[in-house]
Protein backbone atom coordinates (compact mmCIF):
# COMPACT_ATOMS: atom_id res chain seq x y z
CA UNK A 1 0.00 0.00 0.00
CA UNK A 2 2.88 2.32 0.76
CA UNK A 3 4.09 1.30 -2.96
CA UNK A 4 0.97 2.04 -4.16
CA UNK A 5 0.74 5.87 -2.46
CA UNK A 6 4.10 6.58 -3.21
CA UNK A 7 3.79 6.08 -7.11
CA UNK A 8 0.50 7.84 -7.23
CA UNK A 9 2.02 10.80 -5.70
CA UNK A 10 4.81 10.89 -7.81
CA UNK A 11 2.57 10.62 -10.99
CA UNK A 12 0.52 13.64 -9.78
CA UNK A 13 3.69 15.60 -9.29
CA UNK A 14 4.53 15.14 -12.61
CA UNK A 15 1.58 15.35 -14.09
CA UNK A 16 0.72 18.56 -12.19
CA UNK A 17 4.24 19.75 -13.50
CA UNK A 18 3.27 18.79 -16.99
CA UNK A 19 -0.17 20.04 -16.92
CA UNK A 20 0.52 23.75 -15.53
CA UNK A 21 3.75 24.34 -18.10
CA UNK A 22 1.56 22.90 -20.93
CA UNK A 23 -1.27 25.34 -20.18
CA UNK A 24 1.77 28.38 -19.70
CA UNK A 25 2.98 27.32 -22.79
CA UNK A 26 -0.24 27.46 -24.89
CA UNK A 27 -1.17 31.17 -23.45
CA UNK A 28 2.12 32.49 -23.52
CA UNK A 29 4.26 30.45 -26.60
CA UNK A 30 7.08 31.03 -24.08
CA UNK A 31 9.76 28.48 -25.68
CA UNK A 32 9.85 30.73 -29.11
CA UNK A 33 10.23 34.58 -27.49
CA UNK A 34 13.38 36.02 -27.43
CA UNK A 35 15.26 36.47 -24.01
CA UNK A 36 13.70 39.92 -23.36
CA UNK A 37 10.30 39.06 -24.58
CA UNK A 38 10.18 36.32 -22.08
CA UNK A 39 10.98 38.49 -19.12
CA UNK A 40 8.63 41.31 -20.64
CA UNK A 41 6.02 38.43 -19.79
CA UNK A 42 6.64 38.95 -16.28
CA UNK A 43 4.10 42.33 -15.88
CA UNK A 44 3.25 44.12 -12.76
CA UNK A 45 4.87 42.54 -9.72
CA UNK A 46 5.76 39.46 -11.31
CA UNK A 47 8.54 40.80 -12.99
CA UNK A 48 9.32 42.56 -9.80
CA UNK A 49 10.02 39.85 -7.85
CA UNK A 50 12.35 38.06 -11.16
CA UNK A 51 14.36 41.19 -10.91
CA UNK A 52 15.56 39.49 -7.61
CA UNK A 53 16.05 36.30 -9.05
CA UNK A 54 18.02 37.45 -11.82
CA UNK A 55 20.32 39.40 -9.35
CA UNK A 56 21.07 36.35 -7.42
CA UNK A 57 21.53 34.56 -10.36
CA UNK A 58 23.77 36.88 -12.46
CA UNK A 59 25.94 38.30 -9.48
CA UNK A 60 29.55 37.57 -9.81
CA UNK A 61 29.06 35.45 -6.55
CA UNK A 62 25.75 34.60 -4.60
CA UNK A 63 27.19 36.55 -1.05
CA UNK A 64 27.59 39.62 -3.53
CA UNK A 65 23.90 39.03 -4.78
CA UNK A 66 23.12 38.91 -1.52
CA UNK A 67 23.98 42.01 -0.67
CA UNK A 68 22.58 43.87 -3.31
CA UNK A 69 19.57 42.69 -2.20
CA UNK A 70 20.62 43.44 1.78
CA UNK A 71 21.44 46.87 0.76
CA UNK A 72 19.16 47.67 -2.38
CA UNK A 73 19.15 51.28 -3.97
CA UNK A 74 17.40 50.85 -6.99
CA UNK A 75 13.53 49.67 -5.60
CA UNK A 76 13.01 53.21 -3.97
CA UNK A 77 15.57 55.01 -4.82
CA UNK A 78 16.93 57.11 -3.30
CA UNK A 79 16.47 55.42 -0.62
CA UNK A 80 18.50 52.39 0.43
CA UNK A 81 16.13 49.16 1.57
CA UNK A 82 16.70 45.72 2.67
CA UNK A 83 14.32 43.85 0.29
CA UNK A 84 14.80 40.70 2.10
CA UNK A 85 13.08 42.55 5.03
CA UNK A 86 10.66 44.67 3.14
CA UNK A 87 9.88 42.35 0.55
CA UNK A 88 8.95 38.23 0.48
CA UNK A 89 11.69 37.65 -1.96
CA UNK A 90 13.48 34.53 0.06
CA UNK A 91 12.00 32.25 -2.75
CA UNK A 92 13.99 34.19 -5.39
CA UNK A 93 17.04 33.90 -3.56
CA UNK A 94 16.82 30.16 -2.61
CA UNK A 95 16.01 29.28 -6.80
CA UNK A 96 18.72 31.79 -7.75
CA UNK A 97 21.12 30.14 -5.71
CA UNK A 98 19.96 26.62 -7.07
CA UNK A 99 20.25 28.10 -10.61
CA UNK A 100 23.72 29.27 -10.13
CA UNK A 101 25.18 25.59 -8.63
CA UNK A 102 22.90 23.81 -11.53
CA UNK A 103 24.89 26.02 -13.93
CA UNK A 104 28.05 25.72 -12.43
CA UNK A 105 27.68 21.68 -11.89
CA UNK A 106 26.76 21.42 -15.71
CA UNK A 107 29.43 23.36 -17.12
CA UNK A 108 31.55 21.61 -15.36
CA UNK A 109 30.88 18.49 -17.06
CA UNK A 110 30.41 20.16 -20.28
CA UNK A 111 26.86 19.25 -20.23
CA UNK A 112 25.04 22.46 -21.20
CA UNK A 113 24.31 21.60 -24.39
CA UNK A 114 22.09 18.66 -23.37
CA UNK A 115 20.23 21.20 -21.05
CA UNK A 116 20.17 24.66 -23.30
CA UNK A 117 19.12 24.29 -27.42
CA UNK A 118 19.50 27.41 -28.72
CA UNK A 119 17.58 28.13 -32.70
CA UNK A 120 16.89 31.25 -34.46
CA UNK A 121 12.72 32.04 -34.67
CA UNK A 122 11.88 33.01 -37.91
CA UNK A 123 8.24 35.11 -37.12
CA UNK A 124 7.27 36.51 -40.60
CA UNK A 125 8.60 39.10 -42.98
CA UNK A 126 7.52 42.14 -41.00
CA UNK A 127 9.25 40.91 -37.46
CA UNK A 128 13.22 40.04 -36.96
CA UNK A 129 14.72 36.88 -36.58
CA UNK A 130 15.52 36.50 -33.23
CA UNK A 131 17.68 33.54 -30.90
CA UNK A 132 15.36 31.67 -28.34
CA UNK A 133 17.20 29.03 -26.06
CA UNK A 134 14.74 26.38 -24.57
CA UNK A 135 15.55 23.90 -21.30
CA UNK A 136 16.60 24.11 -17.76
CA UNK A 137 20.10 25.96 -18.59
CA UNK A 138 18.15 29.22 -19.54
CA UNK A 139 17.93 31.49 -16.85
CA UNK A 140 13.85 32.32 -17.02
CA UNK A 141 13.06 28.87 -18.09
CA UNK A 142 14.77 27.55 -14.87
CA UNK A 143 12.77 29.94 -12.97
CA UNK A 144 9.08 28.91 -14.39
CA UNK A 145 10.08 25.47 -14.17
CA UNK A 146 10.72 25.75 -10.62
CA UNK A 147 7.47 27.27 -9.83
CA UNK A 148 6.04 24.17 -12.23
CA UNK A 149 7.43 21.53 -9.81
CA UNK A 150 5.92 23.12 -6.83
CA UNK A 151 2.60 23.72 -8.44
CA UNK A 152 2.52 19.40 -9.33
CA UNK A 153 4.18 19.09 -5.46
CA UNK A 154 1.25 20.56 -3.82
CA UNK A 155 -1.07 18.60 -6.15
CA UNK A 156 0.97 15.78 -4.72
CA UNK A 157 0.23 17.08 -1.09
CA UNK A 158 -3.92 17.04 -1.99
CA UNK A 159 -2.94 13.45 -2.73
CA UNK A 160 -1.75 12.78 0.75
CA UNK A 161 -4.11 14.74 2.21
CA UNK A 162 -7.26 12.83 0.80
CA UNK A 163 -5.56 9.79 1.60
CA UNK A 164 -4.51 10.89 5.33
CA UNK A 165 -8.29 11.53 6.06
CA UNK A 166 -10.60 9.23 4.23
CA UNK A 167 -8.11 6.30 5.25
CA UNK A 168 -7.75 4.73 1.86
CA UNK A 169 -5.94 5.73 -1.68
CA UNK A 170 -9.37 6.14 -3.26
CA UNK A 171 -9.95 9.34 -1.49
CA UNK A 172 -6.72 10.67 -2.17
CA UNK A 173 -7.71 10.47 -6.14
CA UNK A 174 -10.46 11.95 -5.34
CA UNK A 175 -9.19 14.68 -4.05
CA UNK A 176 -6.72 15.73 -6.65
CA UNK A 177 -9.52 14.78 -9.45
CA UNK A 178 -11.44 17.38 -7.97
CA UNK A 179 -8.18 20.01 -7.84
CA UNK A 180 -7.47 19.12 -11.56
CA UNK A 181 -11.38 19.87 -12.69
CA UNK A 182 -11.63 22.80 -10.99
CA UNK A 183 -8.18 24.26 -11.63
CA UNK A 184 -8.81 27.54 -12.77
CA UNK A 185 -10.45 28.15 -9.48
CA UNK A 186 -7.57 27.08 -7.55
CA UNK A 187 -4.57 28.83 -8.38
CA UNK A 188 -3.04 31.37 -10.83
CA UNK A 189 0.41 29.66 -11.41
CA UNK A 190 -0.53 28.83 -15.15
CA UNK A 191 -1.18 32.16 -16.16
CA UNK A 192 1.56 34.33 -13.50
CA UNK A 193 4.14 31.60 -11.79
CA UNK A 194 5.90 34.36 -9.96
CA UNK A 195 3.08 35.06 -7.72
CA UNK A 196 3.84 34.63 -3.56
CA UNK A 197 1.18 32.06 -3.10
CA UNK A 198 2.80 29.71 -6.22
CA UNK A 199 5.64 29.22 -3.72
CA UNK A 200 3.82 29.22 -0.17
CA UNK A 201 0.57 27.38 -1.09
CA UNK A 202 1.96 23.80 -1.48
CA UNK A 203 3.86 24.17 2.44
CA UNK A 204 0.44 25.51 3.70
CA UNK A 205 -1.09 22.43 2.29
CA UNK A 206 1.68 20.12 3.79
CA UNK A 207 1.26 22.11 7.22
CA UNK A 208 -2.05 21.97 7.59
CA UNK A 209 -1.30 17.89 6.85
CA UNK A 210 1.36 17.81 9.35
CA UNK A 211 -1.37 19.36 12.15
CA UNK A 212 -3.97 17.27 11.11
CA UNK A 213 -1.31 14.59 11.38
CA UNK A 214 -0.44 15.11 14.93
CA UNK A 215 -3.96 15.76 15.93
CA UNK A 216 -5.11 12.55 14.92
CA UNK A 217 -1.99 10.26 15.90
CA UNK A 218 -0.39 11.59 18.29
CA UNK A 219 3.30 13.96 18.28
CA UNK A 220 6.24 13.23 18.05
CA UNK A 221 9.58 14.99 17.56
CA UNK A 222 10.19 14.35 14.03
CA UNK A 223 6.40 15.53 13.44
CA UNK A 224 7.41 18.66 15.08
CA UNK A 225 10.35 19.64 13.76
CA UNK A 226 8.86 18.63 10.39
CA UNK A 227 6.13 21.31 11.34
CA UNK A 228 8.26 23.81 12.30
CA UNK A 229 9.86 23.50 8.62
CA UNK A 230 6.56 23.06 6.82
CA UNK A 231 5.44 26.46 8.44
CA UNK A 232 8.75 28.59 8.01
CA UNK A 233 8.12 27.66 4.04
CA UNK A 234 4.86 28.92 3.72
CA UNK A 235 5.31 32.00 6.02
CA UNK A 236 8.58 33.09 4.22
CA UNK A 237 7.66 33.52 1.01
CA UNK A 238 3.80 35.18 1.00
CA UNK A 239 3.07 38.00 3.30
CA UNK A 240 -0.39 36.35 3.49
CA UNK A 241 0.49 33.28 5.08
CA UNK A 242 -0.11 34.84 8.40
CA UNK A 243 -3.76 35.01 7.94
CA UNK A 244 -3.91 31.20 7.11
CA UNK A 245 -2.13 30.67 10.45
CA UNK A 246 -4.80 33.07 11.86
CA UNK A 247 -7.35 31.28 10.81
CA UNK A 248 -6.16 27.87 11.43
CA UNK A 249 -5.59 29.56 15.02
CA UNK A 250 -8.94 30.17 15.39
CA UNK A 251 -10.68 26.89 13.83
CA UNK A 252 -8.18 24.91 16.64
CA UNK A 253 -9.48 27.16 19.64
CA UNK A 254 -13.10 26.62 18.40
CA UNK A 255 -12.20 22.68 18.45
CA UNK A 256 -10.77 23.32 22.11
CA UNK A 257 -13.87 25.27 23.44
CA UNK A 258 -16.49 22.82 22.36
CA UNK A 259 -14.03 20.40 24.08
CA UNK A 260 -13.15 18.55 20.98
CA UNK A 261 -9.64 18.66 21.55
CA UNK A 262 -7.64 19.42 24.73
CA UNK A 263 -4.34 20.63 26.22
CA UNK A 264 -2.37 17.81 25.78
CA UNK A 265 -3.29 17.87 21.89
CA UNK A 266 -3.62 21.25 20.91
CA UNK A 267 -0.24 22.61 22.38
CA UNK A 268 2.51 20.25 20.65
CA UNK A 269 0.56 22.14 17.30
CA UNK A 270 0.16 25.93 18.67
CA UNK A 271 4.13 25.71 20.05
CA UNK A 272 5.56 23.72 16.96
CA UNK A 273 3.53 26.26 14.35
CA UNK A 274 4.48 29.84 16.16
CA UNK A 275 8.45 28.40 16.40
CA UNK A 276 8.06 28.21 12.46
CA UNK A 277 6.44 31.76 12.42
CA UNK A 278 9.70 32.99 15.19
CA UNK A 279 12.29 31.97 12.04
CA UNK A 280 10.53 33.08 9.67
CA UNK A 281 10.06 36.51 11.57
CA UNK A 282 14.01 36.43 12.18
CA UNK A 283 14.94 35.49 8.73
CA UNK A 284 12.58 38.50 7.60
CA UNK A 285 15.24 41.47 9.99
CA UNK A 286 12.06 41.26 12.54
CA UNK A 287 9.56 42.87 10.02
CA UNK A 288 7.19 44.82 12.47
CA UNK A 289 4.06 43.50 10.68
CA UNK A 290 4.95 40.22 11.35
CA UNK A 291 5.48 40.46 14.98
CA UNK A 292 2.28 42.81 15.37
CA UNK A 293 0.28 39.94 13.10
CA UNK A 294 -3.04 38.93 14.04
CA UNK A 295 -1.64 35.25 13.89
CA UNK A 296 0.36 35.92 17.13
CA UNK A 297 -2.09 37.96 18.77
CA UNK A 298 -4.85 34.91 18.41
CA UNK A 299 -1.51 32.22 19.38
CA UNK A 300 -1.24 34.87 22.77
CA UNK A 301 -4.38 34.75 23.19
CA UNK A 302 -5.34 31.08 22.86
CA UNK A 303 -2.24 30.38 25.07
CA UNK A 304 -4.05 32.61 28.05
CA UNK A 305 -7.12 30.76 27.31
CA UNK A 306 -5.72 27.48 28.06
CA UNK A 307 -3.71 28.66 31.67
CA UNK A 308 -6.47 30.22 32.25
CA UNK A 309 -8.36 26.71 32.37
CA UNK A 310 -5.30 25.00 33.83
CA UNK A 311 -6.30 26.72 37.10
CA UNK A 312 -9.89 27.17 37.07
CA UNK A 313 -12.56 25.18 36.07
CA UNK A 314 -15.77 25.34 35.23
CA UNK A 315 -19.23 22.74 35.39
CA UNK A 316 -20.44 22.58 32.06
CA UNK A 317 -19.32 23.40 28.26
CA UNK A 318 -21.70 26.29 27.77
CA UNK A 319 -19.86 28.19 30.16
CA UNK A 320 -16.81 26.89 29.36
CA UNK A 321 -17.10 28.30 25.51
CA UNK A 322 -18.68 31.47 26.91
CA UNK A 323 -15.56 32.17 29.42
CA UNK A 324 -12.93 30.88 26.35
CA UNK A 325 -14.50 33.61 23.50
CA UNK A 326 -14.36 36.65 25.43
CA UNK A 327 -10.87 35.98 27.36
CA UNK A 328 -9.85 35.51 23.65
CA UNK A 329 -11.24 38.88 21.86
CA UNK A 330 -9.98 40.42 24.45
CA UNK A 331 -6.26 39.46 25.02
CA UNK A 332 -6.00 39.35 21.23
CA UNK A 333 -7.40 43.05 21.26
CA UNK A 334 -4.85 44.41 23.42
CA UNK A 335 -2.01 42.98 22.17
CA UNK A 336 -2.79 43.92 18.37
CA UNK A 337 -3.56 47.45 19.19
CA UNK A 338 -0.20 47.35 22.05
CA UNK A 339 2.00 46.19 19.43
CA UNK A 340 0.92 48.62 16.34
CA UNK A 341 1.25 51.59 19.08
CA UNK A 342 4.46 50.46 20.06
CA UNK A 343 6.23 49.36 17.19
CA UNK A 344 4.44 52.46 15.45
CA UNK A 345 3.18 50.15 12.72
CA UNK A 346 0.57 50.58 10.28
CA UNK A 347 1.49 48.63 7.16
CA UNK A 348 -1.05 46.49 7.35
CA UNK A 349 -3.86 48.62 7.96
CA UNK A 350 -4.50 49.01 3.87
CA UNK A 351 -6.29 44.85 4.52
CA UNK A 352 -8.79 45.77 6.76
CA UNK A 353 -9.30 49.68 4.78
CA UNK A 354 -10.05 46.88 1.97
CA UNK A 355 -12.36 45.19 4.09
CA UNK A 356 -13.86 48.57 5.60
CA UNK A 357 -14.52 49.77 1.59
CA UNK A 358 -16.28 46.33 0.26
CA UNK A 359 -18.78 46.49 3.08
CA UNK A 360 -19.46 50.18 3.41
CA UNK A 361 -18.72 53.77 1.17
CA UNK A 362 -15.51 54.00 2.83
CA UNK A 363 -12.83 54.99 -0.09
CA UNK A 364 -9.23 55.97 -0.06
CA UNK A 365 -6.11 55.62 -2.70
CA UNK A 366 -5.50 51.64 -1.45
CA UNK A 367 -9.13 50.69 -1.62
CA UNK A 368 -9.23 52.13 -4.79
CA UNK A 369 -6.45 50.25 -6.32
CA UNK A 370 -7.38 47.18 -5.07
CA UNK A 371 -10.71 47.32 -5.36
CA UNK A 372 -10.75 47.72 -9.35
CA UNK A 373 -9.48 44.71 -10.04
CA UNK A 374 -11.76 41.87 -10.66
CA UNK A 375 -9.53 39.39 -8.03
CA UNK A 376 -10.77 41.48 -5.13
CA UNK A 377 -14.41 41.75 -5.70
CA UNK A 378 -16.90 39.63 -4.39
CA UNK A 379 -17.23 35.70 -5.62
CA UNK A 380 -19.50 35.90 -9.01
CA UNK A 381 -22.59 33.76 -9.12
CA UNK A 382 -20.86 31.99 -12.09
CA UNK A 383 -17.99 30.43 -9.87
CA UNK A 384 -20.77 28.78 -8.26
CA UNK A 385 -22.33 27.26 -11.13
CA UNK A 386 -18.90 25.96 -12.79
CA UNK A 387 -18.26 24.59 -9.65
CA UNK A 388 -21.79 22.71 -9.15
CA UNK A 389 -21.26 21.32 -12.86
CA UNK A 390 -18.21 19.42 -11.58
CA UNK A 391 -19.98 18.48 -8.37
CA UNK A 392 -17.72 19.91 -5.90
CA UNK A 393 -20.67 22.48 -4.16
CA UNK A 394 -22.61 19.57 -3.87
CA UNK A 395 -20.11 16.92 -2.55
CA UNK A 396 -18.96 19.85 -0.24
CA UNK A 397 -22.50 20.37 0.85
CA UNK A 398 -23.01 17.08 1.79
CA UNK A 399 -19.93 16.48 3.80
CA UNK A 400 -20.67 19.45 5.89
CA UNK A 401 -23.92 18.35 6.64
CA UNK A 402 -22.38 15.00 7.90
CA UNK A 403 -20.21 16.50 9.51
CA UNK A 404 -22.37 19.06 11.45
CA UNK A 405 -24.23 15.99 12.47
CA UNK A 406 -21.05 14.06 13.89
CA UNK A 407 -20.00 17.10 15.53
CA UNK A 408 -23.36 18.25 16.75
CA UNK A 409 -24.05 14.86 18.70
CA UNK A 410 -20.72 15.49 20.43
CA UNK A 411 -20.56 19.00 21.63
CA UNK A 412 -23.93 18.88 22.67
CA UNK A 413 -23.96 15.07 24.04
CA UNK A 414 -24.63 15.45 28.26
CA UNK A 415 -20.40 15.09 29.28
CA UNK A 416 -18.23 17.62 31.56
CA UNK A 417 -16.39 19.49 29.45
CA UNK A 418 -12.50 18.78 28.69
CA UNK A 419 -10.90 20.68 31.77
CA UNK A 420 -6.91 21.17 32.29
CA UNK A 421 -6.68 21.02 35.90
CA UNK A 422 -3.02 19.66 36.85
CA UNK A 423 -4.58 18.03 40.34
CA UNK A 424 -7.53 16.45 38.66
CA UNK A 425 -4.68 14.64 35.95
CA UNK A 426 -2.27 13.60 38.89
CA UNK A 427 -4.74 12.17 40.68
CA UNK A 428 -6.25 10.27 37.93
CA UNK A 429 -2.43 9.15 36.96
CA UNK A 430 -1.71 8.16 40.64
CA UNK A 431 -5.37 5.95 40.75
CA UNK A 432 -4.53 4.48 37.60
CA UNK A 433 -0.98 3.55 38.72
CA UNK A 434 -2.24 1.93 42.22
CA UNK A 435 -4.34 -0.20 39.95
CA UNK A 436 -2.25 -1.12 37.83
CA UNK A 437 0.28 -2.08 41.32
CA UNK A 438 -2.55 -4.27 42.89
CA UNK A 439 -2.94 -5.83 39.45
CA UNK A 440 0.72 -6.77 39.48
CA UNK A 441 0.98 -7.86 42.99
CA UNK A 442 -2.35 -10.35 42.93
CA UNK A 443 -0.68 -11.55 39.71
CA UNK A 444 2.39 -12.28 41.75
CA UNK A 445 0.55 -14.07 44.52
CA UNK A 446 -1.34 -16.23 42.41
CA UNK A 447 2.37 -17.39 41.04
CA UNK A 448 3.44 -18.16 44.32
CA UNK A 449 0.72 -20.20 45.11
CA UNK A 450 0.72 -22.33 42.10
């Protein structure tokens, strides 16, 4: 069965690899522009962030690339910037510096012509011949391909996923059937690769595999460590990420206060996840957004939550999810509002400006910007109907409805709720160890006997 898994998920790597370059390929003809044509693909921010790449890549050494991007002048210049703390470019710089030792492995076995053809394009009377170099030796070819392997690695991850929760390989197909029907809904790598979420979203899938992982089996260290790495990939390279954490956050405290999970589950997950979001926030110079994010204010604020039930209890899970919620709001309040104060922060007020504008007349130059394009307006009715043709609305339907019924039975079956009182656990350990004692010693007398 392991055979089995492991060759299916390969297959859908590859084929997710083929799929998204073929569909690149077709929009773009990408393998017959010239050199600048192909980077002149890269509009708007996505050429922005292959600037960076192509610094790293065509610095005399990586440690000088480096510092060009450490000590950048030409972003807002005059000004000098670090763009590795301003910016999520750590992606660049990590495929960069694989381009450069790809490059330098090849030459050195005088293999580059195997892995960079180079032909003249011949495009009509009125428009110059022009040289076009195709395979993994050319420098923006390299770059798209990269993003091309992740985009078929997280269709892998779906894979594992589906498999993880329905118990069995046919739900795993099933899951990344449904990614490849509906795949214009799911991601933009096809039509812009360099986007942030091309190279967080398949390490927020494998995260939020690795939680449900250790939620359902139990930690260990090599699930938490693994965690820890899963989460410093997909909070490194998307400024976004942190709202997934915040909302993953929130969907785990939920699952505590209806006394679905407890202590002893939920904090190997909370700890292991906000050391991830620590590196990342070191790597990134300690960007002040980050450390005023709402992510940590809901991780503060869940922590408080559960000392606060370590020491004092309460009779029944109403209460218990009436105390939790407004301890919560509260403690994450203070510290978001603290923080910004402090740290004199308000780059991330434009999001919730965004917010303010799509719900009310509120307008300003950021809401404007954003709100023009078609990506930040509300869902269209039409999404809805491509996605009930391939089934997915109502398959999704149904499965919530099952599982509002599963959960329903158990938060409001007649049980105490999940408490975290230290002496109520020691003395249950200590009456379960004096059992299993006189078990031992009646089992020794009966020996002795015989």
């Amino acid at each position: 069965m392991v055979l089995l898994k492991l060759l299916i998920f390969s297959s859908v790597i590859l084929l997710g690899y083929l799929y998204c370059s073929t569909l690149f390929e077709n929009d773009r003809f990408f393998s017959h522009l010239s050199t600048l044509e192909r980077e002149m693909t890269f509009r708007t921010e996505a050429g922005f962030y292959y600037m960076f790449y192509k610094t790293i890549a065509e610095a005399p050494t990586f440690l000088e690339g480096w510092r060009q991007l450490v000590n950048d002048t030409g972003t807002e210049y005059p000004s000098q910037i670090n763009t590795l703390q301003r910016f999520n470019v750590y992606p660049e710089v990590a495929v960069g510096g694989l381009f450069r030792v790809f490059r330098s492995v090849v030459t050195s076995l005088d293999m580059m012509s195997y892995f960079k053809q180079c032909y003249g394009v011949d495009r009509g009377q009125t428009m110059a011949r022009v040289q076009s170099c195709v395979g993994a030796g050319d420098l923006s070819v390299f770059y798209v391909n990269c993003i091309f392997l992740l985009a078929g690695l997280q269709m892998g991850v779906v894979f594992l996923m589906g498999c993880h929760l329905s118990d069995s390989v046919l739900g795993g197909v099933l899951a990344v059937s449904a990614v490849f029907f509906n795949f214009g809904e799911c991601s933009r790598v096809q039509w812009i690769p360099p986007l942030r979420e091309s190279f967080s979203c398949p390490f927020i899938l494998l995260q939020t595999l690795l939680v449900s992982l250790i939620l359902k089996s139990g930690h260990s260290k090599l699930r938490q460590v693994s965690l820890v790495i899963a989460t410093v990939c997909c909070a490194l390279p998307w400024q976004f990420s942190q709202f997934v954490l915040f909302t993953q956050t929130l969907s785990l405290f939920g699952s505590y206060s209806l006394s679905l999970l407890n202590k002893d589950q939920i904090t190997p997950v909370l700890d292991s996840v906000f050391v991830g979001y620590c590196i990342s926030t070191l790597c990134q110079f300690l960007n002040t957004m980050l450390i005023s994010s709402m992510y940590v204010s809901a991780y503060l604020a869940f922590r408080a939550v559960i000392l606060l039930n370590s020491h004092v209890t309460v009779p029944s899970k109403a209460l218990l999810f009436a105390r939790n919620v407004p301890v919560f709001v509260v403690v994450a309040g203070v510290y978001k509002t603290g923080s910004a104060w402090l740290l004199q922060h308000s780059d991330d007020a434009h999001i919730f400006s965004i917010l303010r504008a799509k719900f009310t007349d509120y307008k300003d130059f950021h809401t404007l910007l954003y709100t023009c394009a078609k990506a930040f307006d509300f869902i269209e009715l039409e999404v809805f109907y491509r996605l009930t043709l391939t089934l997915l609305v109502p398959t999704a339907l149904a499965v919530l409805a099952r599982l509002a019924y599963i959960y329903g039975r158990v938060v409001f079956k007649e049980t105490p709720p999940v408490q975290d009182n230290p002496v109520e656990k020691n003395e249950k350990s200590s009456r379960k160890e004096r059992e299993i004692r006189k078990a031992e010693e009646e089992e020794s007398e009966s020996g002795t006997e015989e």
